[in-house]
C-alpha atoms as a PDB file:
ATOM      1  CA  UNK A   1      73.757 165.860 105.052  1.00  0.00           C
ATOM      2  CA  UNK A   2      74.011 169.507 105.215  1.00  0.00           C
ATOM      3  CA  UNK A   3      76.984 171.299 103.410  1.00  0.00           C
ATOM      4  CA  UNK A   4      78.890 173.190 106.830  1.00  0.00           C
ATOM      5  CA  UNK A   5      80.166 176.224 105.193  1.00  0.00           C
ATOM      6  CA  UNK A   6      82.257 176.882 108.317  1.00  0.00           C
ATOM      7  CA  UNK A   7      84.740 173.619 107.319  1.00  0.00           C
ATOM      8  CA  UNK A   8      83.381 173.581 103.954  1.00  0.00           C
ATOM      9  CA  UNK A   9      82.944 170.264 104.398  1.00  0.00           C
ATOM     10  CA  UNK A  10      80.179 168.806 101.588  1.00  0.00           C
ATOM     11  CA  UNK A  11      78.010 165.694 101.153  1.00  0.00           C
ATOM     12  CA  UNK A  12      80.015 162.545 100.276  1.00  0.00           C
ATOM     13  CA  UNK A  13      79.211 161.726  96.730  1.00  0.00           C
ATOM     14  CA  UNK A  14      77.919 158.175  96.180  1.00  0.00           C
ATOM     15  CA  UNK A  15      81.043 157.709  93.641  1.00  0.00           C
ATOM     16  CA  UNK A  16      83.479 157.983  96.202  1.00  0.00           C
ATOM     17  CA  UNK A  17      81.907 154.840  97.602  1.00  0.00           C
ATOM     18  CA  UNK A  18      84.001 151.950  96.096  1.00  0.00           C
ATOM     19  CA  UNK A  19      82.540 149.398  93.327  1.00  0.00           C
ATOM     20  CA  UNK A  20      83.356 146.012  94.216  1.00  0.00           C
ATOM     21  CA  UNK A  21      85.905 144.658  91.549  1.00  0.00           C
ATOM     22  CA  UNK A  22      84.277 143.331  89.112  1.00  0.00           C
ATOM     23  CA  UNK A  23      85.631 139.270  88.971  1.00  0.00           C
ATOM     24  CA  UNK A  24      87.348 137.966  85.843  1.00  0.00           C
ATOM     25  CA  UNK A  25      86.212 134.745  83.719  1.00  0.00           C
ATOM     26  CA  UNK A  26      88.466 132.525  85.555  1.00  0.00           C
ATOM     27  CA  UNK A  27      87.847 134.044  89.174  1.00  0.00           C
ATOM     28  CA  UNK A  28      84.015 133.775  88.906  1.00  0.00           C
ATOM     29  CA  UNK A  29      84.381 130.039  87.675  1.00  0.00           C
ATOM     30  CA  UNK A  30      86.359 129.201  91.039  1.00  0.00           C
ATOM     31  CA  UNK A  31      83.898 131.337  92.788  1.00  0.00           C
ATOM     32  CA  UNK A  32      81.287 129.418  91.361  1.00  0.00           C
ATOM     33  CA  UNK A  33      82.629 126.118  91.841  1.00  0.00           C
ATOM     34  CA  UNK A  34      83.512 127.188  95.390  1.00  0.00           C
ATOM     35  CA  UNK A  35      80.292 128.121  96.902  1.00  0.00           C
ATOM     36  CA  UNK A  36      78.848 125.039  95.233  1.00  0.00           C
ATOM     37  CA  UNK A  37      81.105 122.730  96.949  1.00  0.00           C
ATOM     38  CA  UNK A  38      80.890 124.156 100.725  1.00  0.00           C
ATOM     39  CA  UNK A  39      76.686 124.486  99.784  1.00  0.00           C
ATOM     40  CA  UNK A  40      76.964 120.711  98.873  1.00  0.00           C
ATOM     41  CA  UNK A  41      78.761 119.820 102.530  1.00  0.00           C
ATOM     42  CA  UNK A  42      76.766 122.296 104.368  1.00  0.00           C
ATOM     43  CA  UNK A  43      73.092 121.200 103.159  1.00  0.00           C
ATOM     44  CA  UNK A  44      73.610 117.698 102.580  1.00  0.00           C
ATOM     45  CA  UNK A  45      72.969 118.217  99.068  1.00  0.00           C
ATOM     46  CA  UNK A  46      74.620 116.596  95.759  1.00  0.00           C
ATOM     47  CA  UNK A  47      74.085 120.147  94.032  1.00  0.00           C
ATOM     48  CA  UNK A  48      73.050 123.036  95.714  1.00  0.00           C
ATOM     49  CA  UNK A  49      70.199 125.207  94.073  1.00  0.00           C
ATOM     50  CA  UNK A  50      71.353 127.856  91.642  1.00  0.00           C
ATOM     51  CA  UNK A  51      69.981 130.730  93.955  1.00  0.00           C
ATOM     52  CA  UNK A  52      71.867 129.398  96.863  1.00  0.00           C
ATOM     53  CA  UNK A  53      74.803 129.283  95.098  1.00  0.00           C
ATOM     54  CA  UNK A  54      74.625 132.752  93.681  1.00  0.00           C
ATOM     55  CA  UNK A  55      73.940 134.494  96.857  1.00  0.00           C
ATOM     56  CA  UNK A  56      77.168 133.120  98.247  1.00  0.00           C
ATOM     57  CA  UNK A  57      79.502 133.988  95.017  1.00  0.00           C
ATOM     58  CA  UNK A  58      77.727 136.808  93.834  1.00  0.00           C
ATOM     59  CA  UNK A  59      76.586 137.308  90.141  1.00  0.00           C
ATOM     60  CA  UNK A  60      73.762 135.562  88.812  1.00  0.00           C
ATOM     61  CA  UNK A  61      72.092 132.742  86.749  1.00  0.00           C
ATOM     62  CA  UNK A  62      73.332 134.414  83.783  1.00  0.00           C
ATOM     63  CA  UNK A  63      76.946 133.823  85.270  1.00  0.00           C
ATOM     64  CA  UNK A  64      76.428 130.459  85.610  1.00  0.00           C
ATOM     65  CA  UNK A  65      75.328 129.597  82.280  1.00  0.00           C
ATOM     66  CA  UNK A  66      78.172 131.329  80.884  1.00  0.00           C
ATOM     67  CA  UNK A  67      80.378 129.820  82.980  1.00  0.00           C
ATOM     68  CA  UNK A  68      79.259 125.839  83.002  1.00  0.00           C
ATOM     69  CA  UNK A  69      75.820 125.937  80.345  1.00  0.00           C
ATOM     70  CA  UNK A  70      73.575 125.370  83.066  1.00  0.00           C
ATOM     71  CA  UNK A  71      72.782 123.227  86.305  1.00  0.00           C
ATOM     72  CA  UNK A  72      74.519 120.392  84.301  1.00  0.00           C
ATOM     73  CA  UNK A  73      77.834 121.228  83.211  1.00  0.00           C
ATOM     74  CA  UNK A  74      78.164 122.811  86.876  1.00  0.00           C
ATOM     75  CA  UNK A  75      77.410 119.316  88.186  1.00  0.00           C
ATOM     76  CA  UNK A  76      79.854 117.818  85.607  1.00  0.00           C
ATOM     77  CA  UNK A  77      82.643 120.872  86.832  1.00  0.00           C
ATOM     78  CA  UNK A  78      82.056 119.845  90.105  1.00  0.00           C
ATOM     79  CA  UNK A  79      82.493 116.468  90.091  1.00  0.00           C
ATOM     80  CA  UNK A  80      85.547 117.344  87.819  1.00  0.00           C
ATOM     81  CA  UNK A  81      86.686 119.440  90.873  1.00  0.00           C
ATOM     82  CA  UNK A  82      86.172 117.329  93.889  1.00  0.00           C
ATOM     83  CA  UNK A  83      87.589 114.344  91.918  1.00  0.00           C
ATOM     84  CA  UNK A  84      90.910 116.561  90.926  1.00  0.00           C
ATOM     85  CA  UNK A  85      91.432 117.120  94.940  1.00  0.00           C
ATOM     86  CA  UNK A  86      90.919 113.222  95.942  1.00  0.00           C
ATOM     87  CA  UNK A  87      91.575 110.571  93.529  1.00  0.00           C
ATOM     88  CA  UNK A  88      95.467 111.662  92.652  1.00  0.00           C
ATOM     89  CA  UNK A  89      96.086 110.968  96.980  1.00  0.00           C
ATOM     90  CA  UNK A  90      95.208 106.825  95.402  1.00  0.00           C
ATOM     91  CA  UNK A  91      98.120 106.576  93.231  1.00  0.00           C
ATOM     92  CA  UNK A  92     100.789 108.807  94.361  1.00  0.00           C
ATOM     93  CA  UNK A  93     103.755 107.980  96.666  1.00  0.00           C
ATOM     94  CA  UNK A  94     103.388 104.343  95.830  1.00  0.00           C
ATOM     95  CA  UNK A  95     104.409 101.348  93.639  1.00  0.00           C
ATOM     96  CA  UNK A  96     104.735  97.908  92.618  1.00  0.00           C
ATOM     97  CA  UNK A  97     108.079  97.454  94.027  1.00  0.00           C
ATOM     98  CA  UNK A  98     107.428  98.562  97.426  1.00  0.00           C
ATOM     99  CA  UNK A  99     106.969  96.500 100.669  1.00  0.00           C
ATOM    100  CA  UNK A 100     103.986  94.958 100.530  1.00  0.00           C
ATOM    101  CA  UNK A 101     102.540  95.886 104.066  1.00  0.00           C
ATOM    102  CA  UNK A 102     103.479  99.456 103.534  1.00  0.00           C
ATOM    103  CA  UNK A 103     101.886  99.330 100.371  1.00  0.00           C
ATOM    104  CA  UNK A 104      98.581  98.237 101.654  1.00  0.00           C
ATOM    105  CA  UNK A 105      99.138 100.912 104.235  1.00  0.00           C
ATOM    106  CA  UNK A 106      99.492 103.437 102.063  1.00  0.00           C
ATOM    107  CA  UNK A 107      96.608 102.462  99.730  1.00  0.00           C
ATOM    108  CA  UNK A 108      94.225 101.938 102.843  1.00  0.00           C
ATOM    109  CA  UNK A 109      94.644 105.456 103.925  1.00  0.00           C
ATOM    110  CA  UNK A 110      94.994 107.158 100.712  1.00  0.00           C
ATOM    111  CA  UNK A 111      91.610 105.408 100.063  1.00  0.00           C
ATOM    112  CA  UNK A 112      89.928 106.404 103.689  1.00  0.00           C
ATOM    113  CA  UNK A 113      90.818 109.608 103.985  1.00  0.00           C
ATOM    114  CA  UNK A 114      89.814 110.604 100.767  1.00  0.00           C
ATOM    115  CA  UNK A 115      86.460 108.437 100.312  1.00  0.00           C
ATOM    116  CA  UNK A 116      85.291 108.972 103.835  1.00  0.00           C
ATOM    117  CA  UNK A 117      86.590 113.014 104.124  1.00  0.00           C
ATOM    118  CA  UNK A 118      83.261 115.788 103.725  1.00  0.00           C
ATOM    119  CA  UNK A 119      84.211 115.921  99.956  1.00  0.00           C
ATOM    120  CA  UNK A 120      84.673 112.359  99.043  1.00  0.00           C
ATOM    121  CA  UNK A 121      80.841 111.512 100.503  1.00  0.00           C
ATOM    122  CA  UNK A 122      80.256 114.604  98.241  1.00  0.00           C
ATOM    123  CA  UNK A 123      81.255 113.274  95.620  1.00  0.00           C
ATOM    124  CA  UNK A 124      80.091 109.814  96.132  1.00  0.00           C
ATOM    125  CA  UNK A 125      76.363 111.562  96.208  1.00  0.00           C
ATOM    126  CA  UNK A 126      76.803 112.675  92.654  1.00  0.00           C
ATOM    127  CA  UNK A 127      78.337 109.510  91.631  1.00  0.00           C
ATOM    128  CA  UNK A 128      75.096 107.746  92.757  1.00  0.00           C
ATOM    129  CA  UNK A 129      72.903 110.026  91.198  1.00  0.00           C
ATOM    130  CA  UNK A 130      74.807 110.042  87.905  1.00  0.00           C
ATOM    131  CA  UNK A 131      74.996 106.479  87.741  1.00  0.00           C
ATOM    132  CA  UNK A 132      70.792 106.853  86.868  1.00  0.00           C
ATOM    133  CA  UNK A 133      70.570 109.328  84.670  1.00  0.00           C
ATOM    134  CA  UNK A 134      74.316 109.201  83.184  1.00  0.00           C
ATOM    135  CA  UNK A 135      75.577 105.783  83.205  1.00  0.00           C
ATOM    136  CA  UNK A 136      78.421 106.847  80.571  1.00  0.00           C
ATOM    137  CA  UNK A 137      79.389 109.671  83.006  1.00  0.00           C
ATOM    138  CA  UNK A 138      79.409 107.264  86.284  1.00  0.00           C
ATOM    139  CA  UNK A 139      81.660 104.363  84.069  1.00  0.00           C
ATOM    140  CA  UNK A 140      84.478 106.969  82.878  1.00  0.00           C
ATOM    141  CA  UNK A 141      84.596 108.043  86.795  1.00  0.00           C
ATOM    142  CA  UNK A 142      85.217 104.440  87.629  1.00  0.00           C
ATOM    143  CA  UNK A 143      87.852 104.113  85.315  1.00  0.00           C
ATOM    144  CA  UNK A 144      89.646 107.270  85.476  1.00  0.00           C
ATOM    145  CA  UNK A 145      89.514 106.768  90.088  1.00  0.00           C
ATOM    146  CA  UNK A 146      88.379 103.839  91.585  1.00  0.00           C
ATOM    147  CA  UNK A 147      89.197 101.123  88.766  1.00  0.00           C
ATOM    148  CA  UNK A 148      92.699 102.722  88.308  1.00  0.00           C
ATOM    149  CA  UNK A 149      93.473 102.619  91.704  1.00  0.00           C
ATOM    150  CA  UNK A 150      92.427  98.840  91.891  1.00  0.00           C
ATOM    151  CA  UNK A 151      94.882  98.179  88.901  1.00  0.00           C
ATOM    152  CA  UNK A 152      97.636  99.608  90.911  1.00  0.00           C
ATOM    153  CA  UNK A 153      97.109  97.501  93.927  1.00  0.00           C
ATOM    154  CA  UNK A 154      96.521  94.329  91.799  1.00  0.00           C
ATOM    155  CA  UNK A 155      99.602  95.112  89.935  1.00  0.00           C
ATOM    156  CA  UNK A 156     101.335  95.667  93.322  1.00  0.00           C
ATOM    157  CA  UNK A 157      99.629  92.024  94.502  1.00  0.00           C
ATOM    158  CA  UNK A 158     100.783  90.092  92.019  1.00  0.00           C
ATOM    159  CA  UNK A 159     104.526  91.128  92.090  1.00  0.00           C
ATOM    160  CA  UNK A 160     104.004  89.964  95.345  1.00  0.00           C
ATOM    161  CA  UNK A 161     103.197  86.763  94.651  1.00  0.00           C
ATOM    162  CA  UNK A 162     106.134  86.641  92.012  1.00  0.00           C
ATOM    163  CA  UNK A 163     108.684  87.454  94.685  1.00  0.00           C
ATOM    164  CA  UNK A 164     106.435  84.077  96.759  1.00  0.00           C
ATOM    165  CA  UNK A 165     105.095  86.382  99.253  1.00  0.00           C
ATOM    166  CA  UNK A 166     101.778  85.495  99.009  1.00  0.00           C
ATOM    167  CA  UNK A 167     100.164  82.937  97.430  1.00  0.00           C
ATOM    168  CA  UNK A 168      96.603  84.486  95.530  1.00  0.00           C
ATOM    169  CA  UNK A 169      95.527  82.971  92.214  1.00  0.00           C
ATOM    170  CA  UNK A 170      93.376  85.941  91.271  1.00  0.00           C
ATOM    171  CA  UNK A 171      95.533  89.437  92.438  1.00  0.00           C
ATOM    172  CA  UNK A 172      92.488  91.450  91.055  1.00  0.00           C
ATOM    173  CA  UNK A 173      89.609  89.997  92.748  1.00  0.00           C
ATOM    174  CA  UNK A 174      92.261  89.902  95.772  1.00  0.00           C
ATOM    175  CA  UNK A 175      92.584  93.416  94.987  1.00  0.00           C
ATOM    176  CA  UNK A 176      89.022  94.304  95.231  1.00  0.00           C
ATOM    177  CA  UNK A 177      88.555  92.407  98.523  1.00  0.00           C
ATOM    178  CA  UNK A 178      90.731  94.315 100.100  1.00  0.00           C
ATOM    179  CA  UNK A 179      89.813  97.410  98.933  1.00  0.00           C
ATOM    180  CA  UNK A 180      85.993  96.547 100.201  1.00  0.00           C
ATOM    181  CA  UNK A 181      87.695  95.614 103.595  1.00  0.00           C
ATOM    182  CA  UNK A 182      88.870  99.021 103.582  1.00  0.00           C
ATOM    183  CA  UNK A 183      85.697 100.837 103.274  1.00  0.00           C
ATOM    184  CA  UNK A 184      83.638  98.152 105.372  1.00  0.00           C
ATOM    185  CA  UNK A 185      80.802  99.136 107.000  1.00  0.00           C
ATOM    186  CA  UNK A 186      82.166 103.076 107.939  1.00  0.00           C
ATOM    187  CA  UNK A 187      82.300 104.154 104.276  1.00  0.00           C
ATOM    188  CA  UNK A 188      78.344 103.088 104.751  1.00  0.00           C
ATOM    189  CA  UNK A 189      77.912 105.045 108.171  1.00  0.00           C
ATOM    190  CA  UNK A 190      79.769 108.208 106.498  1.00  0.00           C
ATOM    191  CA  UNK A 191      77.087 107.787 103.258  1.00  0.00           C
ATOM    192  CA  UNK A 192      74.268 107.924 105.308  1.00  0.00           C
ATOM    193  CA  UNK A 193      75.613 110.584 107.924  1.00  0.00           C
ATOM    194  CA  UNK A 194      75.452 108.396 111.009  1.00  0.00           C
ATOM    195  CA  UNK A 195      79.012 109.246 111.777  1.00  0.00           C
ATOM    196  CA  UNK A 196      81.751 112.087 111.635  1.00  0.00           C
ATOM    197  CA  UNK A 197      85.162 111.490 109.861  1.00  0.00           C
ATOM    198  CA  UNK A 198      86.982 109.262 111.018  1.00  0.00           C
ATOM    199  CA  UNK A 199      90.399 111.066 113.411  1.00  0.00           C
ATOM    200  CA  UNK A 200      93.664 110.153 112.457  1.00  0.00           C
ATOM    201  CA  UNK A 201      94.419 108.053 115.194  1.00  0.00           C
ATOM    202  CA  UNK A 202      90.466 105.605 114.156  1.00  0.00           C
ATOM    203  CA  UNK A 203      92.121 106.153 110.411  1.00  0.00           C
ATOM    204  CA  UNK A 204      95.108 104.052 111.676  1.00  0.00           C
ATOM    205  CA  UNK A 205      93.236 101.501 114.239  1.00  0.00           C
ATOM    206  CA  UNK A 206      91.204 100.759 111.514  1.00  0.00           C
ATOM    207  CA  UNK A 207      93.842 100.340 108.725  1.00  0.00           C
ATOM    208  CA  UNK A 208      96.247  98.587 110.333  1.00  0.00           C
ATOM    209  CA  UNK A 209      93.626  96.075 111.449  1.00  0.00           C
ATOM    210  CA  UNK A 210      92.448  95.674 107.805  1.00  0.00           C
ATOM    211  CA  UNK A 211      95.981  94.916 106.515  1.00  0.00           C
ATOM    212  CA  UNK A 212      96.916  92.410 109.249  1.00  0.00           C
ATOM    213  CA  UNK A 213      93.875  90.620 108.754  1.00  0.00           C
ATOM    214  CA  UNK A 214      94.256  90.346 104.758  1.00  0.00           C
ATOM    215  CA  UNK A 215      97.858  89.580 104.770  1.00  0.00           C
ATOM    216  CA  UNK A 216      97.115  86.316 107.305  1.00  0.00           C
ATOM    217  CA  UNK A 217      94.960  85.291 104.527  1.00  0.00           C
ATOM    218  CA  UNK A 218      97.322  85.704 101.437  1.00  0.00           C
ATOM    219  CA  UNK A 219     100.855  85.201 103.235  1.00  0.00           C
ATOM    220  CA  UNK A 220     102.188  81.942 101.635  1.00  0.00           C
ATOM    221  CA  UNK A 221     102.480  79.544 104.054  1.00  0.00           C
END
């Protein structure tokens, strides 16, 4: 660009073009962590390559390893992550004292929504891949979500069956029966990608169907 005398107007210099701001250690984590997880829904993927994952969030390889160590600690942050957003929605809002049926309700859609939802078949792709080459890693999983939440809704079963609402003699396999009645054969569409999420109005066909159907089998009679 030619300086015009006349306005005295001058070439732009290149440092009035703005830097972009330059992220801070906890900003480029999230950023990280981020791009990973919508690369993970987007490609079908447990973990997205590193590359891919950089040219979304910016910096580079070098970020990553100071951020998470390598490809591993991101997949351990990310399971961390996606695990923080969905397992909490299994034991909040409910407890042993409640009505049973609304309970079970509760449970069954806590438990659908967040198994069946873009993250939670996320997250059960790095569960499965853990469980071969970090069966430690898969068991403390199972303990801190699933086998927690299973507790809970035997715990909730058997003071059931103290107050002689139903009559079970095991409230934790009872427990896990139901909870595979919830999942049924749609948690194995959703795995394998043969179906969208389920709307809000199949989430409550389908639940309410699963708890009438378990609590003719356990009501005492």
């Amino acid at each position: 660009m030619q300086h015009d005398k006349r306005s005295g107007v001058g070439p732009t210099p290149a440092s009035a073009t703005p830097k972009p701001r330059r992220l801070k250690h906890g900003e480029r984590r999230a950023a990280l962590l981020r791009a990973a997880k919508e690369l993970s829904v987007e490609q079908n993927v447990a973990i997205p390559s590193l590359d891919a994952i950089i040219e979304r969030a910016g910096g580079s390889r070098r970020s990553i390893y100071t951020e998470f160590g390598g490809k591993e600690g991101l997949r351990d942050a990310l399971l961390a992550e996606i695990s923080g957003e969905i397992l909490p929605a299994l034991h909040e809002g409910i407890d042993r004292d409640m009505d049973l049926r609304a309970a079970l309700i509760h449970f069954a859609r806590s438990l659908v929504s967040a198994l069946m939802s873009e993250h939670g078949i996320g997250m059960s792709r790095l569960i499965m891949q853990d469980s071969f080459s970090s069966p430690a890693r898969a068991r403390t999983f199972y303990a801190k979500g699933p086998g927690k939440g299973l507790k809970l809704l035997a715990d909730i079963l058997e003071a059931a069956r103290a107050r002689g609402e139903i009559a079970v003699k095991d409230c934790a396999s009872a427990a896990a029966c139901f909870s595979g009645m919830v999942r049924g054969n749609l948690y194995l569409e959703r795995v394998l990608r043969l179906r969208p999420p389920l709307s809000e109005a199949e989430i409550e066909a389908h639940v309410d169907t699963v708890v009438d159907i378990f609590l003719e089998g356990v009501r005492a009679r």
